[in-house]
N, C-alpha and C. Protein backbone atom coordinates (compact mmCIF):
# COMPACT_ATOMS: atom_id res chain seq x y z
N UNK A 1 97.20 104.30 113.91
CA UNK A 1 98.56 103.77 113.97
C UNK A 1 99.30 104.21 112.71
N UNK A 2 100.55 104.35 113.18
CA UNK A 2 101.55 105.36 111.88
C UNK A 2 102.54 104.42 111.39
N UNK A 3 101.80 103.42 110.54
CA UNK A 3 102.84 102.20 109.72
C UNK A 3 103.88 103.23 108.64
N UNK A 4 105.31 102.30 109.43
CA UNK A 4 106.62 102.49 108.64
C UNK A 4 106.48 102.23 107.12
N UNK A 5 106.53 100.74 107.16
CA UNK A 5 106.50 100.16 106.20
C UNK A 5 105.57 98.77 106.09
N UNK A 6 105.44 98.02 105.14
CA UNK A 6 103.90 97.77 104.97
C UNK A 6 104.98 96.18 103.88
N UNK A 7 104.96 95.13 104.00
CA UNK A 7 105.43 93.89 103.20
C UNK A 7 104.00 92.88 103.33
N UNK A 8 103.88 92.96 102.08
CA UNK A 8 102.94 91.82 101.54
C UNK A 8 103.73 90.17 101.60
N UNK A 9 103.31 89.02 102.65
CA UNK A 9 103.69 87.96 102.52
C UNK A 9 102.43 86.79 102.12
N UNK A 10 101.33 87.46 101.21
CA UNK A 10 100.47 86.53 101.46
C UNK A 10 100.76 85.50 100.19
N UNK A 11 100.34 84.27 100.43
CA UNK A 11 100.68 83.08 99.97
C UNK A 11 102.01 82.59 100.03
N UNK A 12 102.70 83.43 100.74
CA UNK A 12 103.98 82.43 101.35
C UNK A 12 103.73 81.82 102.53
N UNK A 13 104.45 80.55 103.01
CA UNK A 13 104.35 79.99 104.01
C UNK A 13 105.59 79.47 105.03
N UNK A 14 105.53 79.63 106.46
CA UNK A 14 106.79 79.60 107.29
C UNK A 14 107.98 78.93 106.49
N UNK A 15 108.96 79.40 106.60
CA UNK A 15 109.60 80.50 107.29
C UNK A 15 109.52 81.81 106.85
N UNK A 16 109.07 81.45 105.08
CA UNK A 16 109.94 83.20 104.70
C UNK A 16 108.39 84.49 105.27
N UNK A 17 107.76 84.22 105.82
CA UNK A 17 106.96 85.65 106.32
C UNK A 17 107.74 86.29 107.51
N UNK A 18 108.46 85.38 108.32
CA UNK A 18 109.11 85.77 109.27
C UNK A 18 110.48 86.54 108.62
N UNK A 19 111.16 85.33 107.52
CA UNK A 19 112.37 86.04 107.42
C UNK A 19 112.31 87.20 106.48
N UNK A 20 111.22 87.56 105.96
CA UNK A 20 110.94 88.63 104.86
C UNK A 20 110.97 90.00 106.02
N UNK A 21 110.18 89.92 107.29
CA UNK A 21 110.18 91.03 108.32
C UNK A 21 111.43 90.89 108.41
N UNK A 22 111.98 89.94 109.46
CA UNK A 22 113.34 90.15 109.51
C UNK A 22 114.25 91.22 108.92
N UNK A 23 114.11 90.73 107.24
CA UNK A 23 114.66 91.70 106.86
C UNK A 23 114.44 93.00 106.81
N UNK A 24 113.23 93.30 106.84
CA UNK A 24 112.56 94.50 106.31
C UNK A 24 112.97 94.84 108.08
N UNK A 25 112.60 94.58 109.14
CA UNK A 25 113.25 95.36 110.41
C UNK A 25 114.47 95.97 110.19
N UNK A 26 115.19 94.94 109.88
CA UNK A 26 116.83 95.19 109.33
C UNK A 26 117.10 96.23 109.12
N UNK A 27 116.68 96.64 108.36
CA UNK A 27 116.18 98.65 106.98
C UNK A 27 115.88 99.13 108.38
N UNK A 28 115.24 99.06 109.58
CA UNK A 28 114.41 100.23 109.91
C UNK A 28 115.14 100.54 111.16
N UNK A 29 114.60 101.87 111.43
CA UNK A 29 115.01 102.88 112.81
C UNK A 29 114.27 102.03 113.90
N UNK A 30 114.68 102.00 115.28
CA UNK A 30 114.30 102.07 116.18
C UNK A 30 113.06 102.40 116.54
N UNK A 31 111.95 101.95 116.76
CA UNK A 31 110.80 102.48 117.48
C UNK A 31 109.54 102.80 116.04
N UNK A 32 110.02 102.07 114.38
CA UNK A 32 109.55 102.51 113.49
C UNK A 32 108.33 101.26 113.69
N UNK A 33 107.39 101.30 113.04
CA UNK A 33 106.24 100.01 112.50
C UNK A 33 106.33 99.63 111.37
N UNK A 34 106.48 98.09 111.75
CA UNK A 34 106.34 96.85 110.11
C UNK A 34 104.82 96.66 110.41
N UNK A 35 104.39 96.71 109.40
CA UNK A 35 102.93 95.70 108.95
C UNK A 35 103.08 94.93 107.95
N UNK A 36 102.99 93.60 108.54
CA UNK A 36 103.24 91.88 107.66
C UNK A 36 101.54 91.78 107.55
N UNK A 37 101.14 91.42 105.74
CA UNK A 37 100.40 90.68 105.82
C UNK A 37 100.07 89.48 105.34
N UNK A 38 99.79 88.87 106.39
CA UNK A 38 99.77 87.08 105.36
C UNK A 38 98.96 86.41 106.05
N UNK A 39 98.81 85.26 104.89
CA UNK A 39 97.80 84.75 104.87
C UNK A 39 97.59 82.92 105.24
N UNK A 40 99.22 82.89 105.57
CA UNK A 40 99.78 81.05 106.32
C UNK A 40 99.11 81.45 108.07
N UNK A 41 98.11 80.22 108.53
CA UNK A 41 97.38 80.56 109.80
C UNK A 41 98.57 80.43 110.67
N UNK A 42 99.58 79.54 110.19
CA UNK A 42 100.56 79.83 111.55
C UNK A 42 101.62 80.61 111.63
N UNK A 43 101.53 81.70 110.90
CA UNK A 43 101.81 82.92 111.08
C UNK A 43 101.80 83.51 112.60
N UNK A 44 100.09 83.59 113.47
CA UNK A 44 99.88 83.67 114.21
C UNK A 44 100.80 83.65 115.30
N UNK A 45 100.82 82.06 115.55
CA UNK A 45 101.88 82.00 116.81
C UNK A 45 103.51 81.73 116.63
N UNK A 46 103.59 81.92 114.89
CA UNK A 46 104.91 82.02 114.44
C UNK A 46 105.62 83.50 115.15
N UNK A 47 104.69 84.87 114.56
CA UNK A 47 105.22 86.24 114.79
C UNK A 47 105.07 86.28 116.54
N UNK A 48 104.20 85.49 117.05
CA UNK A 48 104.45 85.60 118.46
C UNK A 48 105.58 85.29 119.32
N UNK A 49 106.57 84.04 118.90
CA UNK A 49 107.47 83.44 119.35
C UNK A 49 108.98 84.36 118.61
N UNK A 50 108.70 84.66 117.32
CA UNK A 50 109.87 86.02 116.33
C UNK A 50 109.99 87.28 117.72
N UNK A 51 108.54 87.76 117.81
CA UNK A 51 108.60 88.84 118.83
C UNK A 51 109.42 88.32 120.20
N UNK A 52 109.58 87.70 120.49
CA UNK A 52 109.64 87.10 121.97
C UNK A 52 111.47 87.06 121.86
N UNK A 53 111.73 86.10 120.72
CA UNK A 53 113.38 85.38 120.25
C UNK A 53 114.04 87.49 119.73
N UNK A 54 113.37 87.83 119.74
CA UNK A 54 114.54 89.02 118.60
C UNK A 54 113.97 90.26 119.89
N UNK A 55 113.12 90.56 120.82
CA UNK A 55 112.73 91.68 121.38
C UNK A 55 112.21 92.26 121.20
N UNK A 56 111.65 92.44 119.77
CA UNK A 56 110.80 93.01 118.77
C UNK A 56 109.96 93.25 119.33
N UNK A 57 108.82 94.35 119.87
CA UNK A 57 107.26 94.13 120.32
C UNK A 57 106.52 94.04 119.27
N UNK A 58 106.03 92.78 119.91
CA UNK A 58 103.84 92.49 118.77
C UNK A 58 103.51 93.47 119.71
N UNK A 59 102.84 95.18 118.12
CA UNK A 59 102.15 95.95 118.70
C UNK A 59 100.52 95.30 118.84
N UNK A 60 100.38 93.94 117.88
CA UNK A 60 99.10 94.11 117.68
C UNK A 60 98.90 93.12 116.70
N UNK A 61 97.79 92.01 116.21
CA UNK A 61 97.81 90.84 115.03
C UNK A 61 96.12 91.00 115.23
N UNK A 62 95.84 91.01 114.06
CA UNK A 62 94.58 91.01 113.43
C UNK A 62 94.18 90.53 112.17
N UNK A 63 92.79 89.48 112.21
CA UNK A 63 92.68 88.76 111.15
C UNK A 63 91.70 89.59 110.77
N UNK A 64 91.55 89.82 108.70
CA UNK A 64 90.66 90.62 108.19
C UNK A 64 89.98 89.40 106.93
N UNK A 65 89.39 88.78 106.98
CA UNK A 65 88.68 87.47 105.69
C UNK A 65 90.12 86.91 106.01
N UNK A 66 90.54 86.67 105.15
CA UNK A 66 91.98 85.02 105.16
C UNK A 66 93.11 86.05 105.32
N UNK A 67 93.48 87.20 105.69
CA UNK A 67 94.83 87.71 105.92
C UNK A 67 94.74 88.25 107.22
N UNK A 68 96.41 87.59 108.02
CA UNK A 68 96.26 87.67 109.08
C UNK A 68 97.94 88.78 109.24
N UNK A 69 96.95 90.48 109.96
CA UNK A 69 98.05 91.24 110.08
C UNK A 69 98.73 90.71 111.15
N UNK A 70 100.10 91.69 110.86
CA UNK A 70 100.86 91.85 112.21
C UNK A 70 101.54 92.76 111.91
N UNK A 71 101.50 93.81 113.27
CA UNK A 71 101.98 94.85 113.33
C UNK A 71 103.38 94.65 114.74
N UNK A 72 104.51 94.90 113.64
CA UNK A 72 105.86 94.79 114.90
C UNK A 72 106.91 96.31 115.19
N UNK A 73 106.82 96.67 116.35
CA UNK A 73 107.95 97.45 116.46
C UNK A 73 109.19 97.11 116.50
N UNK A 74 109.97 97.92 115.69
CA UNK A 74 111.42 97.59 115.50
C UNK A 74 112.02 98.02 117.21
N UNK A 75 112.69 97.17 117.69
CA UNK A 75 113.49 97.42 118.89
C UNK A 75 115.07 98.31 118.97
């Protein structure tokens, strides 16, 4: 997978991991990849419901020890 851009949110907790992508989508082209990583567990079904509200596709969320990726295409 060919990550755009890459934002470290670990040890923040809802909202700003969401609104940190947010922004960072903001910056990007069409069809580019964010990789969020953090480490708040409800992250999880936070970036699931972000993807759903904005159109965004979850390419993909994967937990590695306590950080939980997510990989989003910009729409």
């Amino acid at each position: 997978m060919n990550i755009d851009k890459e934002i470290d949110t670990r040890g923040l907790n809802c909202p700003l991991p969401i609104l940190k992508a947010k922004k960072a989508l903001s910056e990007m082209t069409s069809g580019q990849l964010l990789k969020v990583v953090a480490t708040d567990g409800g992250s999880v079904r936070d970036f699931q419901a972000f993807a759903r509200q904005t159109a965004n596709d979850l390419v993909e969320q994967t937990t590695e020890g306590s950080d939980f990726i997510h990989v989003l295409r910009r729409r």
